[in-house]
C-alpha atoms as a PDB file:
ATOM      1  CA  UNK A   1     202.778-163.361   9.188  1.00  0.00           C
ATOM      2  CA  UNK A   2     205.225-160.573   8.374  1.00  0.00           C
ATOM      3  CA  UNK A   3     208.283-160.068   7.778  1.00  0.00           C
ATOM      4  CA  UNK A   4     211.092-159.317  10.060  1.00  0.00           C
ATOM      5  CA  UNK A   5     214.959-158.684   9.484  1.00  0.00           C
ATOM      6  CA  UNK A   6     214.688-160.065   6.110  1.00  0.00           C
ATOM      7  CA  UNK A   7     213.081-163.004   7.023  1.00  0.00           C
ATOM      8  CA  UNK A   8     209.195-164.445   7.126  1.00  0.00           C
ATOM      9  CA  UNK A   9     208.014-164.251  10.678  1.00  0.00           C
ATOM     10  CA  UNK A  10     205.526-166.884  11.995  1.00  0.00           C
ATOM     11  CA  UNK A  11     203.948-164.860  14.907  1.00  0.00           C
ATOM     12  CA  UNK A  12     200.572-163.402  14.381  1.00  0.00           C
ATOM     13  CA  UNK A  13     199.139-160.853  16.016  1.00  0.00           C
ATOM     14  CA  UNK A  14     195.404-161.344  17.000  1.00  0.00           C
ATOM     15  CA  UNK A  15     192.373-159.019  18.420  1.00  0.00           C
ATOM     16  CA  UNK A  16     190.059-159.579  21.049  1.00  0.00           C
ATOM     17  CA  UNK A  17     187.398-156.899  21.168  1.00  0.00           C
ATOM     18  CA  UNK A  18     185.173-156.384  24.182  1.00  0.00           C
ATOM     19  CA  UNK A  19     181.075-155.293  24.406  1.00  0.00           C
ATOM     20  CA  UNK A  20     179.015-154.920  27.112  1.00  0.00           C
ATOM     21  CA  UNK A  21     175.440-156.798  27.389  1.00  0.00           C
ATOM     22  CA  UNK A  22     171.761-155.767  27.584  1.00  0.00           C
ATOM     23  CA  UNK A  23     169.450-158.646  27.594  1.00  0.00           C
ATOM     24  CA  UNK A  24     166.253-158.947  28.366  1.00  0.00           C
ATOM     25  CA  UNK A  25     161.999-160.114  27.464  1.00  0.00           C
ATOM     26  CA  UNK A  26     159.773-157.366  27.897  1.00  0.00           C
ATOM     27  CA  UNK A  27     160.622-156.050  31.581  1.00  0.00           C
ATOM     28  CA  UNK A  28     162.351-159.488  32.265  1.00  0.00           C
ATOM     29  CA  UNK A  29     166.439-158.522  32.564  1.00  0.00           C
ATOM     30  CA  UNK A  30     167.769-162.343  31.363  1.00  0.00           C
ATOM     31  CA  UNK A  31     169.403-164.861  33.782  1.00  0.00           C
ATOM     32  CA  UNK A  32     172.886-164.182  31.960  1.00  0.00           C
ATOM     33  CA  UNK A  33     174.603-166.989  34.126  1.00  0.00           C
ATOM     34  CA  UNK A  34     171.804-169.321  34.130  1.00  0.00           C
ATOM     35  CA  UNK A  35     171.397-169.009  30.231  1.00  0.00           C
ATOM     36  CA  UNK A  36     175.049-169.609  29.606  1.00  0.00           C
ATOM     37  CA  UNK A  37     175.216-172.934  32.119  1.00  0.00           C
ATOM     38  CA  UNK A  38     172.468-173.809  30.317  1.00  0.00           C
ATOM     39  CA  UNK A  39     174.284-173.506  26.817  1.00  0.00           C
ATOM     40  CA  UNK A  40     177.363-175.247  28.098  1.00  0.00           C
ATOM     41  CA  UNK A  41     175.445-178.269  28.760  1.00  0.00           C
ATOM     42  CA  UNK A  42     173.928-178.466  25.330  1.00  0.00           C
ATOM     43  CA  UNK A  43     175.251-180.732  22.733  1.00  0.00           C
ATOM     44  CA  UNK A  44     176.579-178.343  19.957  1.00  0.00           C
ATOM     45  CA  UNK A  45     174.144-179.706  17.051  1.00  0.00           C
ATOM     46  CA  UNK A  46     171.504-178.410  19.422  1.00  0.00           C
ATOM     47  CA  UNK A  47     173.208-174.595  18.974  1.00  0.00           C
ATOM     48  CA  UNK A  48     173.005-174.909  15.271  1.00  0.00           C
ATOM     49  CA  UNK A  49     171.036-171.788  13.893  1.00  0.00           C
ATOM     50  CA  UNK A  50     170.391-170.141  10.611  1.00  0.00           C
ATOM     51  CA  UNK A  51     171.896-166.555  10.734  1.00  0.00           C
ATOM     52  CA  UNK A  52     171.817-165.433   7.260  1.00  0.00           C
ATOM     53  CA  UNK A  53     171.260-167.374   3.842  1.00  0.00           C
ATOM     54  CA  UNK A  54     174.512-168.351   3.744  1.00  0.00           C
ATOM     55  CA  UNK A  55     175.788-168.637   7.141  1.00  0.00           C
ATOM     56  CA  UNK A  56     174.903-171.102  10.324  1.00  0.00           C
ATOM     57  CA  UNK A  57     176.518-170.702  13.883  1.00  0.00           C
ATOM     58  CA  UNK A  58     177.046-173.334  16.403  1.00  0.00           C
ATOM     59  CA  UNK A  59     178.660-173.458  20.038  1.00  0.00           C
ATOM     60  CA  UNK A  60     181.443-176.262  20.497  1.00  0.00           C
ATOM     61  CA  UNK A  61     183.969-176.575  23.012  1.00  0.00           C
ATOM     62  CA  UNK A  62     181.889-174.778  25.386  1.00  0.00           C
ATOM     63  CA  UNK A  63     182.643-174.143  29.237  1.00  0.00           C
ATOM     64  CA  UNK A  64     181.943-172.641  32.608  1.00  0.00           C
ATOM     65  CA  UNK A  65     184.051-171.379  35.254  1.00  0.00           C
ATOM     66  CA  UNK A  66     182.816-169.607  37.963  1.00  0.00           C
ATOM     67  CA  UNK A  67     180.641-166.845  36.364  1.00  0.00           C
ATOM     68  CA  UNK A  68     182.668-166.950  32.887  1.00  0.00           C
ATOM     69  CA  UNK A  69     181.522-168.690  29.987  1.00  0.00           C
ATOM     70  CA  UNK A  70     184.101-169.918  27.387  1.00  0.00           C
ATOM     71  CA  UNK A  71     183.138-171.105  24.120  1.00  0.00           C
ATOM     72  CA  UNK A  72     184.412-171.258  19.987  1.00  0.00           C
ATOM     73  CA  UNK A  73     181.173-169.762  18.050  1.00  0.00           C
ATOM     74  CA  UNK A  74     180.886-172.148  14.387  1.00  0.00           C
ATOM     75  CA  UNK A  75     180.909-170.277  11.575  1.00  0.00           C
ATOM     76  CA  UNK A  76     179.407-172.077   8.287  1.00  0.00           C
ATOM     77  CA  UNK A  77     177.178-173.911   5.788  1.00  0.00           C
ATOM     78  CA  UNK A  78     176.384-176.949   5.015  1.00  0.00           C
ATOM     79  CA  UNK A  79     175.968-175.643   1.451  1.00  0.00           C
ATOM     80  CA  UNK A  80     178.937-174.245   0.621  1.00  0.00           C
ATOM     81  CA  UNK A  81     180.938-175.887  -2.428  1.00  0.00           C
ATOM     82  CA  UNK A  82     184.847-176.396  -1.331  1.00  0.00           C
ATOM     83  CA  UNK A  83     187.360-175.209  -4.349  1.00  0.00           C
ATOM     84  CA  UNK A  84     190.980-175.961  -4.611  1.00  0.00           C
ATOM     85  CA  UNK A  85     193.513-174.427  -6.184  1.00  0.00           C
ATOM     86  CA  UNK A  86     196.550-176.830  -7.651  1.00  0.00           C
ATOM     87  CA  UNK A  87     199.291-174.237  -7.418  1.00  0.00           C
ATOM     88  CA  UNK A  88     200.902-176.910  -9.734  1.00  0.00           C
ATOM     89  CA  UNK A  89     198.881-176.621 -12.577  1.00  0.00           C
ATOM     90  CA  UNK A  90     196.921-173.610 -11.640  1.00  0.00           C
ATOM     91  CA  UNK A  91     193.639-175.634 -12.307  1.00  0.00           C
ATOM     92  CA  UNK A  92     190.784-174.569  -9.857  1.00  0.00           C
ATOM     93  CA  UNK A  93     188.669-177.615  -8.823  1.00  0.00           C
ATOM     94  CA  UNK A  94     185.247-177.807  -6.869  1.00  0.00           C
ATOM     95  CA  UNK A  95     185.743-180.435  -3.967  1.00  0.00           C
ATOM     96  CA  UNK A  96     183.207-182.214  -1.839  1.00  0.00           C
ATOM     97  CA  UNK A  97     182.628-181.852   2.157  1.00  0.00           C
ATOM     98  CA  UNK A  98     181.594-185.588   3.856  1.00  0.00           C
ATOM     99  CA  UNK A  99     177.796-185.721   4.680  1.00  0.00           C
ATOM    100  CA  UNK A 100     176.582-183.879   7.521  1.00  0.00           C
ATOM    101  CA  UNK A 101     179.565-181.693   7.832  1.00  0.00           C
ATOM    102  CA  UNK A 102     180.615-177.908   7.337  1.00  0.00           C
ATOM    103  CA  UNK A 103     183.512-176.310   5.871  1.00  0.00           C
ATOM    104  CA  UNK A 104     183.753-174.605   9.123  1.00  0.00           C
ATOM    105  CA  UNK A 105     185.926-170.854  10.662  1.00  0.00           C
ATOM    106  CA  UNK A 106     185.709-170.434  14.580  1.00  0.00           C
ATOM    107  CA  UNK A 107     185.939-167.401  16.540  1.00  0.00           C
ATOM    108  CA  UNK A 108     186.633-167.736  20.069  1.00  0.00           C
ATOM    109  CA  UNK A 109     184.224-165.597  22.700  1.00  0.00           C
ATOM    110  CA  UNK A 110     184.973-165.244  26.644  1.00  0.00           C
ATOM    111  CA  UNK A 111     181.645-164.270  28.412  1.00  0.00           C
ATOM    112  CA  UNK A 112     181.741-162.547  31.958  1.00  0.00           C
ATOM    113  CA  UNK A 113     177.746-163.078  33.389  1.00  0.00           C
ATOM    114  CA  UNK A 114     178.008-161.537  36.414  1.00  0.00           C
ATOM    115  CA  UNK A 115     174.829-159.346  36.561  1.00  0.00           C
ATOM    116  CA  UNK A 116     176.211-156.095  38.017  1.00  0.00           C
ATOM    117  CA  UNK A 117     179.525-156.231  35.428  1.00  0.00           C
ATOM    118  CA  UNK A 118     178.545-157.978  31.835  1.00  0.00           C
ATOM    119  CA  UNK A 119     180.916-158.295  29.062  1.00  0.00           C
ATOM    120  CA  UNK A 120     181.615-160.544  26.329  1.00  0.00           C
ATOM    121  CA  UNK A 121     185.176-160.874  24.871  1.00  0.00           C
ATOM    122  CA  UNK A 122     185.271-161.800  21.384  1.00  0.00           C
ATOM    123  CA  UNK A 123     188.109-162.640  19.203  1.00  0.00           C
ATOM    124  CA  UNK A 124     188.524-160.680  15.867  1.00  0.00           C
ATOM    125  CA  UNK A 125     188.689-163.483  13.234  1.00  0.00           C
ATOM    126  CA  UNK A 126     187.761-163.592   9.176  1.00  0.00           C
ATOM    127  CA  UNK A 127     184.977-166.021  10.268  1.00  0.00           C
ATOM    128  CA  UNK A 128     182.312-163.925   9.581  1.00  0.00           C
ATOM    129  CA  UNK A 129     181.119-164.091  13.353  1.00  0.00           C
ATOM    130  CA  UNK A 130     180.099-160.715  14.700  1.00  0.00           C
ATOM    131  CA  UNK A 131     178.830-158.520  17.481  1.00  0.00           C
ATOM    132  CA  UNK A 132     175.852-157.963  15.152  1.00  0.00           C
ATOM    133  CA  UNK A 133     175.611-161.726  14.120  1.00  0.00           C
ATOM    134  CA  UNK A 134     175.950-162.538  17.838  1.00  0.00           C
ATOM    135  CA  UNK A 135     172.959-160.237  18.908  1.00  0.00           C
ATOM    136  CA  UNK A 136     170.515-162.488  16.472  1.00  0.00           C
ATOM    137  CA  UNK A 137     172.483-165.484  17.111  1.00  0.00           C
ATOM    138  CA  UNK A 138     171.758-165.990  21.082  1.00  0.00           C
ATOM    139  CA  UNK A 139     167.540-164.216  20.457  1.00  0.00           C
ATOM    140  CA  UNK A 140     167.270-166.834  17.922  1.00  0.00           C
ATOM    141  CA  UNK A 141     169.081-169.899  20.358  1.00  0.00           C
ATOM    142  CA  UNK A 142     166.985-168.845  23.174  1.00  0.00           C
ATOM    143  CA  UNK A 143     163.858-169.178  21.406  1.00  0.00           C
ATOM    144  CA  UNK A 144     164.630-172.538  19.769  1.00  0.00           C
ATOM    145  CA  UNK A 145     166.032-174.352  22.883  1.00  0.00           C
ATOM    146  CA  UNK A 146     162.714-173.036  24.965  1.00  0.00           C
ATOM    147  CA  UNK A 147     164.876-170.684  27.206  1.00  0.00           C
ATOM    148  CA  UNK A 148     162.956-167.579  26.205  1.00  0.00           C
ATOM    149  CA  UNK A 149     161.365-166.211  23.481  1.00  0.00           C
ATOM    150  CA  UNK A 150     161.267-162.229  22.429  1.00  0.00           C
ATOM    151  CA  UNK A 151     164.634-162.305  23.560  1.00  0.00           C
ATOM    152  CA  UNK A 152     166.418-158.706  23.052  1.00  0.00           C
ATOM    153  CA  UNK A 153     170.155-159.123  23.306  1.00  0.00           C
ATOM    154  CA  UNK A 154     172.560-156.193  22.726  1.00  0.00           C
ATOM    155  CA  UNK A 155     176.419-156.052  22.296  1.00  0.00           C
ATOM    156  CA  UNK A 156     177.250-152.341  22.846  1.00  0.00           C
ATOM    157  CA  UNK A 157     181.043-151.655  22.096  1.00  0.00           C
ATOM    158  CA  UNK A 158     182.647-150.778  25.028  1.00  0.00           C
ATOM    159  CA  UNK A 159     184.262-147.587  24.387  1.00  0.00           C
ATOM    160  CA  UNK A 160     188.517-147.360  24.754  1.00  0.00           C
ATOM    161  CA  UNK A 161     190.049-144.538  26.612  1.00  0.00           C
ATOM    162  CA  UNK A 162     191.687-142.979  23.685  1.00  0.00           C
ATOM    163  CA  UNK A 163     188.402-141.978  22.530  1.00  0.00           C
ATOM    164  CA  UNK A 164     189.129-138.877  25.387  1.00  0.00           C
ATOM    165  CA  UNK A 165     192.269-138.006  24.100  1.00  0.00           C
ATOM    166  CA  UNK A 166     190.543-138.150  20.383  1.00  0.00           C
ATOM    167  CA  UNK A 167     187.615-136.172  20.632  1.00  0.00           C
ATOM    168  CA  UNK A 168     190.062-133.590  22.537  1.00  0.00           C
ATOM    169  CA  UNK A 169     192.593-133.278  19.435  1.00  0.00           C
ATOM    170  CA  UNK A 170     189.201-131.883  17.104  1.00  0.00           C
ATOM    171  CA  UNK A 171     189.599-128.240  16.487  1.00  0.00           C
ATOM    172  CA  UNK A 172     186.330-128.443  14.969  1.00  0.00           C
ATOM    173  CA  UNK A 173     183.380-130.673  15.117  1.00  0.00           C
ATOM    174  CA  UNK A 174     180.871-130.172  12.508  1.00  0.00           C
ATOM    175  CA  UNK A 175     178.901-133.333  12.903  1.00  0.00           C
ATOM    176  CA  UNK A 176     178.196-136.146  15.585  1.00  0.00           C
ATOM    177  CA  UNK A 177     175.668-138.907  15.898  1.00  0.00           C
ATOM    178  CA  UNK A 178     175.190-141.462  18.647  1.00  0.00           C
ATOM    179  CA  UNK A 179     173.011-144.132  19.116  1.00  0.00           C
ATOM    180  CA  UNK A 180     171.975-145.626  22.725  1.00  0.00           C
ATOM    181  CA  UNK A 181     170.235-149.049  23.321  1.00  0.00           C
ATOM    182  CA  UNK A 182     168.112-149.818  26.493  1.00  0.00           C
ATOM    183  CA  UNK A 183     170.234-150.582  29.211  1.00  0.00           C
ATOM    184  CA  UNK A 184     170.103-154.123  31.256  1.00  0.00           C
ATOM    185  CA  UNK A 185     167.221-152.363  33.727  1.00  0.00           C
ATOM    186  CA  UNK A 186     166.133-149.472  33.273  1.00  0.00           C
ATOM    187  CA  UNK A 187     166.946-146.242  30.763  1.00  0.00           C
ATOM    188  CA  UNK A 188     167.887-144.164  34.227  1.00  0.00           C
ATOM    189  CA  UNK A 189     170.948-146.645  34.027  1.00  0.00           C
ATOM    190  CA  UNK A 190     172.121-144.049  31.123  1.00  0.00           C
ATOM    191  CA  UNK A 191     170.899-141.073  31.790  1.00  0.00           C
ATOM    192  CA  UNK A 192     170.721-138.631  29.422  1.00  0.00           C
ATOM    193  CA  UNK A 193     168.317-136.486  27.237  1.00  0.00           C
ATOM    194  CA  UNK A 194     168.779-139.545  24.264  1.00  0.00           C
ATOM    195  CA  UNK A 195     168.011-141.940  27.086  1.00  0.00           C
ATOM    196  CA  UNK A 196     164.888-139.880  28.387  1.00  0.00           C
ATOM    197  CA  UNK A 197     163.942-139.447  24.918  1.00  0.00           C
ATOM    198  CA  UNK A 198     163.768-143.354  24.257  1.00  0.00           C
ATOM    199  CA  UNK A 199     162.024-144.215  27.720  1.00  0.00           C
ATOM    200  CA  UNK A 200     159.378-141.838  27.088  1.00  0.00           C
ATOM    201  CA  UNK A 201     158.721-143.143  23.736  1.00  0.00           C
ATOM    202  CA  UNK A 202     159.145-146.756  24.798  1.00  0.00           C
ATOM    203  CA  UNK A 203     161.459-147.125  22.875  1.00  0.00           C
ATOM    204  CA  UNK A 204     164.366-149.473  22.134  1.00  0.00           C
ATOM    205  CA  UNK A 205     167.197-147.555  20.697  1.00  0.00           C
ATOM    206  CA  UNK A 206     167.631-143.995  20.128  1.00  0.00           C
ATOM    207  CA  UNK A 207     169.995-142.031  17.827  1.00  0.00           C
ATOM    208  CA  UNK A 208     170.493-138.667  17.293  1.00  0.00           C
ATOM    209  CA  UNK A 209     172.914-136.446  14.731  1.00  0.00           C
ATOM    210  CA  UNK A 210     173.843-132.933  15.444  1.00  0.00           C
ATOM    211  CA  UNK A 211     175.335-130.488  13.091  1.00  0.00           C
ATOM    212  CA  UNK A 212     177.485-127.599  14.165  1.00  0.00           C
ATOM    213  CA  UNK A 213     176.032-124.319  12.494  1.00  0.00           C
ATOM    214  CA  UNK A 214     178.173-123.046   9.628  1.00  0.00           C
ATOM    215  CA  UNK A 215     181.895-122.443  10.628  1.00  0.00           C
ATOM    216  CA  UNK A 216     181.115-122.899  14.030  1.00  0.00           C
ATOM    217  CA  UNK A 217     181.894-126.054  16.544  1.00  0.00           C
ATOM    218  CA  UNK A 218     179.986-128.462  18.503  1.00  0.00           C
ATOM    219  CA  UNK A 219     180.943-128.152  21.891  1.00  0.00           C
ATOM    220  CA  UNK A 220     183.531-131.237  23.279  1.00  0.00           C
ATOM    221  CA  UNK A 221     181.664-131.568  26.784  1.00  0.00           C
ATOM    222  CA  UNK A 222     178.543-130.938  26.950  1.00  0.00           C
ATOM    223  CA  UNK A 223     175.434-132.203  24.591  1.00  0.00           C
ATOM    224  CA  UNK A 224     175.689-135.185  22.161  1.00  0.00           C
ATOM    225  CA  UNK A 225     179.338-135.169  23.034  1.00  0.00           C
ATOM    226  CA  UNK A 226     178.928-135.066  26.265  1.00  0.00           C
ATOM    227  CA  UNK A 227     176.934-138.218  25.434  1.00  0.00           C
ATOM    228  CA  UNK A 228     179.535-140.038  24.137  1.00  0.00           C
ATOM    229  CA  UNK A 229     182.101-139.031  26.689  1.00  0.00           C
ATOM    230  CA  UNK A 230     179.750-140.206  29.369  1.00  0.00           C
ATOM    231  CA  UNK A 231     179.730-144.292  27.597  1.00  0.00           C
ATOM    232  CA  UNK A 232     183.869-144.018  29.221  1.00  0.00           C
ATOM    233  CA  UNK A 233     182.392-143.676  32.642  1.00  0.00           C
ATOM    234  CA  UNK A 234     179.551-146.824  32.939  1.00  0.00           C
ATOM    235  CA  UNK A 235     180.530-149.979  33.805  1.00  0.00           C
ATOM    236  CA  UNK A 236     178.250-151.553  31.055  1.00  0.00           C
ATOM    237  CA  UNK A 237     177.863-149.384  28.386  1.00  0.00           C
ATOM    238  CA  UNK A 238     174.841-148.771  26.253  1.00  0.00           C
ATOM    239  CA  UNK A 239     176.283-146.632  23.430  1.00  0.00           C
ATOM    240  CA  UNK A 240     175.252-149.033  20.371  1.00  0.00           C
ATOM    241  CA  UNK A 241     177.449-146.652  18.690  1.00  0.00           C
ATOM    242  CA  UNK A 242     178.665-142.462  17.693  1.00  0.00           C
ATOM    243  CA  UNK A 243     180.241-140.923  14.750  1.00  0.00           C
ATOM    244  CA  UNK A 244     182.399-137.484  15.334  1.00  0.00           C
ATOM    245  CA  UNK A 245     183.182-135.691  11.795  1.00  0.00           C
ATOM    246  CA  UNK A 246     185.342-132.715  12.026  1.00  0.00           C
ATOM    247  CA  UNK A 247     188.860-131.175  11.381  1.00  0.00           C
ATOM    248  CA  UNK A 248     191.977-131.952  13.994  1.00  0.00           C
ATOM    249  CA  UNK A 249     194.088-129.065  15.116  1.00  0.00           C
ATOM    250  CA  UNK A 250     196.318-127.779  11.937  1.00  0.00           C
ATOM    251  CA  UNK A 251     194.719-130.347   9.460  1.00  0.00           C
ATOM    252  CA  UNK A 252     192.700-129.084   6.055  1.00  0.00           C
ATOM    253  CA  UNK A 253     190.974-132.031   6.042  1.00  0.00           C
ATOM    254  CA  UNK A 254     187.757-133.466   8.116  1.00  0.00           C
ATOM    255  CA  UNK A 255     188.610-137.151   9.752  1.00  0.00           C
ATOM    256  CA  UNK A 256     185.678-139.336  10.866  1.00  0.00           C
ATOM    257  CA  UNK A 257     186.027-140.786  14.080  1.00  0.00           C
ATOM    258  CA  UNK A 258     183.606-143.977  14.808  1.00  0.00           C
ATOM    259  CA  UNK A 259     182.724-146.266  17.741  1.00  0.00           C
ATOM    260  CA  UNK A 260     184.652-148.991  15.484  1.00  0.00           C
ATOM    261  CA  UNK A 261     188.318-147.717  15.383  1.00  0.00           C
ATOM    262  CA  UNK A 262     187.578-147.027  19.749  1.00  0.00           C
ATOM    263  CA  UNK A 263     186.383-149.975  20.516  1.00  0.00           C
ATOM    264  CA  UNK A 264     188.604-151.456  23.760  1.00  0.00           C
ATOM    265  CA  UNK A 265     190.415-153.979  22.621  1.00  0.00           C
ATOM    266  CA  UNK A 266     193.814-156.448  24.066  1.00  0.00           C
ATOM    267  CA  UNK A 267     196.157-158.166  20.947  1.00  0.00           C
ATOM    268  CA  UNK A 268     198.332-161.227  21.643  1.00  0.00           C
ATOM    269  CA  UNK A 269     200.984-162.999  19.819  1.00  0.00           C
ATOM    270  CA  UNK A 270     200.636-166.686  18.258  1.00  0.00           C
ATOM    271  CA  UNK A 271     202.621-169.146  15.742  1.00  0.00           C
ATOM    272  CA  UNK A 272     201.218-170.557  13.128  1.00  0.00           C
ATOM    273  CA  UNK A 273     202.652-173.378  14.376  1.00  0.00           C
ATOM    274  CA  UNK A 274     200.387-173.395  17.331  1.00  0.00           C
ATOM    275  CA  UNK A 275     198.331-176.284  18.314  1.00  0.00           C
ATOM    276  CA  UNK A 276     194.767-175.349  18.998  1.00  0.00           C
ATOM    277  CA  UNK A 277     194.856-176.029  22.990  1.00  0.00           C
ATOM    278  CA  UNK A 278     198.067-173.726  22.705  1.00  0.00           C
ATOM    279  CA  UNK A 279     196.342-170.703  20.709  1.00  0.00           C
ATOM    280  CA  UNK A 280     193.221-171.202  23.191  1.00  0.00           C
ATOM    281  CA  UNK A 281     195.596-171.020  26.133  1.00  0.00           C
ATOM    282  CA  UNK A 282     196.997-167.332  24.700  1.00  0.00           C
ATOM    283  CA  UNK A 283     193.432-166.118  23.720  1.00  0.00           C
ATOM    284  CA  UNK A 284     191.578-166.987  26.922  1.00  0.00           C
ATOM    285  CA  UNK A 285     194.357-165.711  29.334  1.00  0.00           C
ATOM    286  CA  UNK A 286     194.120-162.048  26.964  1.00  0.00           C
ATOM    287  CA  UNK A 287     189.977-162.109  26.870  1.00  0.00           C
ATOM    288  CA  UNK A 288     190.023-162.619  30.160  1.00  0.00           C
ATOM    289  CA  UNK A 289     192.251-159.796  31.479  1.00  0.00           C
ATOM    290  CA  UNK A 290     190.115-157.345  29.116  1.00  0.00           C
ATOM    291  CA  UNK A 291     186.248-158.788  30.134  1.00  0.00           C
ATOM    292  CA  UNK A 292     187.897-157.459  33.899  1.00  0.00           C
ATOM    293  CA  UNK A 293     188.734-154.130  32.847  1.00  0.00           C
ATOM    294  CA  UNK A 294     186.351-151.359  34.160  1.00  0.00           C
ATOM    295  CA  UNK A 295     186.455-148.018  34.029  1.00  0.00           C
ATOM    296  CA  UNK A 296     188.028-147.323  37.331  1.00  0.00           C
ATOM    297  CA  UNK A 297     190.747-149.996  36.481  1.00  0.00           C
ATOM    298  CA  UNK A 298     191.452-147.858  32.890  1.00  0.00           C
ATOM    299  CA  UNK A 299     191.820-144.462  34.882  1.00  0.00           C
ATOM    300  CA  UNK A 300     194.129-146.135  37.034  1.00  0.00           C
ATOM    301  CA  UNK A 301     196.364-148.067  34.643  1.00  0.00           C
ATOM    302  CA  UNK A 302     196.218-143.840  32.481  1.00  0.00           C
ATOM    303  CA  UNK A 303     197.445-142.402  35.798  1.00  0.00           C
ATOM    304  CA  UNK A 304     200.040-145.088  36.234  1.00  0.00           C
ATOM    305  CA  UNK A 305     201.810-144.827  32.890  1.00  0.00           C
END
């Protein structure tokens, strides 16, 4: 909520981030649209997994449409204590949760699993449910409902066009990193000196830094930069993730500039007073106009404006 004209607003704005997907076993790329059809049959106590000591994720609500897969991701644990707060008598008291149940947070995730174009929209949320926590999440579901196991399953950020623009304003760079995960095939899919780097190693991820030699600059186009830069141009991304530090034109100060804050992302307004199919309504209909962005379709909407 905030506050406008004087007065408490209801409307909220929310965040739905977007990643790309690399899944596969070995040299197997994974099914994508098989595996999720799969998971939308499923009763959700079947999704139930262990991600951390303290947190368990489940799929509920769970749906296909064509080739996208809607779904709320369960955030919880079955051993955490409830406490209430009696703004009354500002006494703090420890609660109870019914057998069998969690004190439960959702995030909401729209899932495009076409092969060629793969992207997963998920909605920012304090639930604890992340791109990270997703990547173990669906290797640890495959394996336990027999789909597959040795599962790898990235969630590259897919990079926003601003990060152009950004990199551009640097009148110095001093320092860049970037790391690059195996793409869906094959590490020609990214090709680059990090990616030739990790195929001939056999590796899965790769990550460089580069420092700029005193007072001098790394150059914006070409090298690990030029690395970076390229993530803008691939329809499913492999950049796990890239760190510029440097000095914008007439600043004294450096800035860091991470894959985080350029992450593509779509926002969209709801009322507290929402029910849920009402907030689901708003959420899909925003995921679902960012998982069909593409590069092309980013240029365009830039040249438009």
């Amino acid at each position: 909520m905030r506050a406008v004209g004087g007065k408490l607003s209801t409307s909220v704005t929310r965040v739905v981030n977007l990643y790309a997907m690399h899944a596969r076993s070995g040299n197997d790329v994974l099914d994508y649209k098989a595996f999720f059809e799969h998971l939308a049959q499923l009763p959700s106590t079947s999704t139930a997994i262990r991600i951390t000591s303290e947190v368990n994720f489940a799929i509920a609500d769970a749906k296909m449409n064509g080739d996208l897969f809607t779904a709320k991701i369960v955030a919880g644990s079955p051993d955490e204590v409830p406490l209430y707060f009696d703004y009354m008598t500002g006494v703090t008291e420890t609660g109870s949760t019914p057998d069998g149940k969690w004190l439960a947070r959702i995030s909401r995730v729209v899932i495009k699993t076409n092969q060629d174009h793969r992207a997963l929209a998920l909605e920012a949320s304090g639930s604890g449910v992340t791109a990270n926590r997703l990547e173990l999440y669906f290797r640890r579901l495959a394996a336990e409902i027999g789909w597959l196991d040795g599962l790898t399953f990235d969630l590259p950020p897919v990079p926003a066009p601003s990060l152009r623009e950004e990199i551009e304003s640097f009148e110095r760079i001093r320092e860049a990193s970037a790391a690059v995960t195996r793409p869906n095939f094959d590490w020609s899919d990214f090709d680059t000196k990090l990616s030739d780097l990790a195929a001939e190693s056999g590796g899965h991820v790769a990550e460089a830094v580069v420092r700029a030699g005193r007072g001098e600059s790394l150059a914006k186009t070409g090298g690990i930069i030029g690395i970076i830069l390229g993530s803008l141009s691939v329809l499913n991304p492999s950049l796990k993730g890239f760190r510029i530090i440097g000095r914008k034109r007439g600043a004294s100060k450096e800035v860091t500039v991470s894959s985080k804050k350029h992450n593509q992302r779509t926002f969209f307004e709801s009322n507290i007073s929402d029910k849920s199919v009402e907030f689901d309504t708003k959420m899909l209909a925003a995921a679902e106009d960012l998982i069909q962005l593409t590069p092309k379709t980013l240029l365009d909407s830039q040249q438009g404006e």
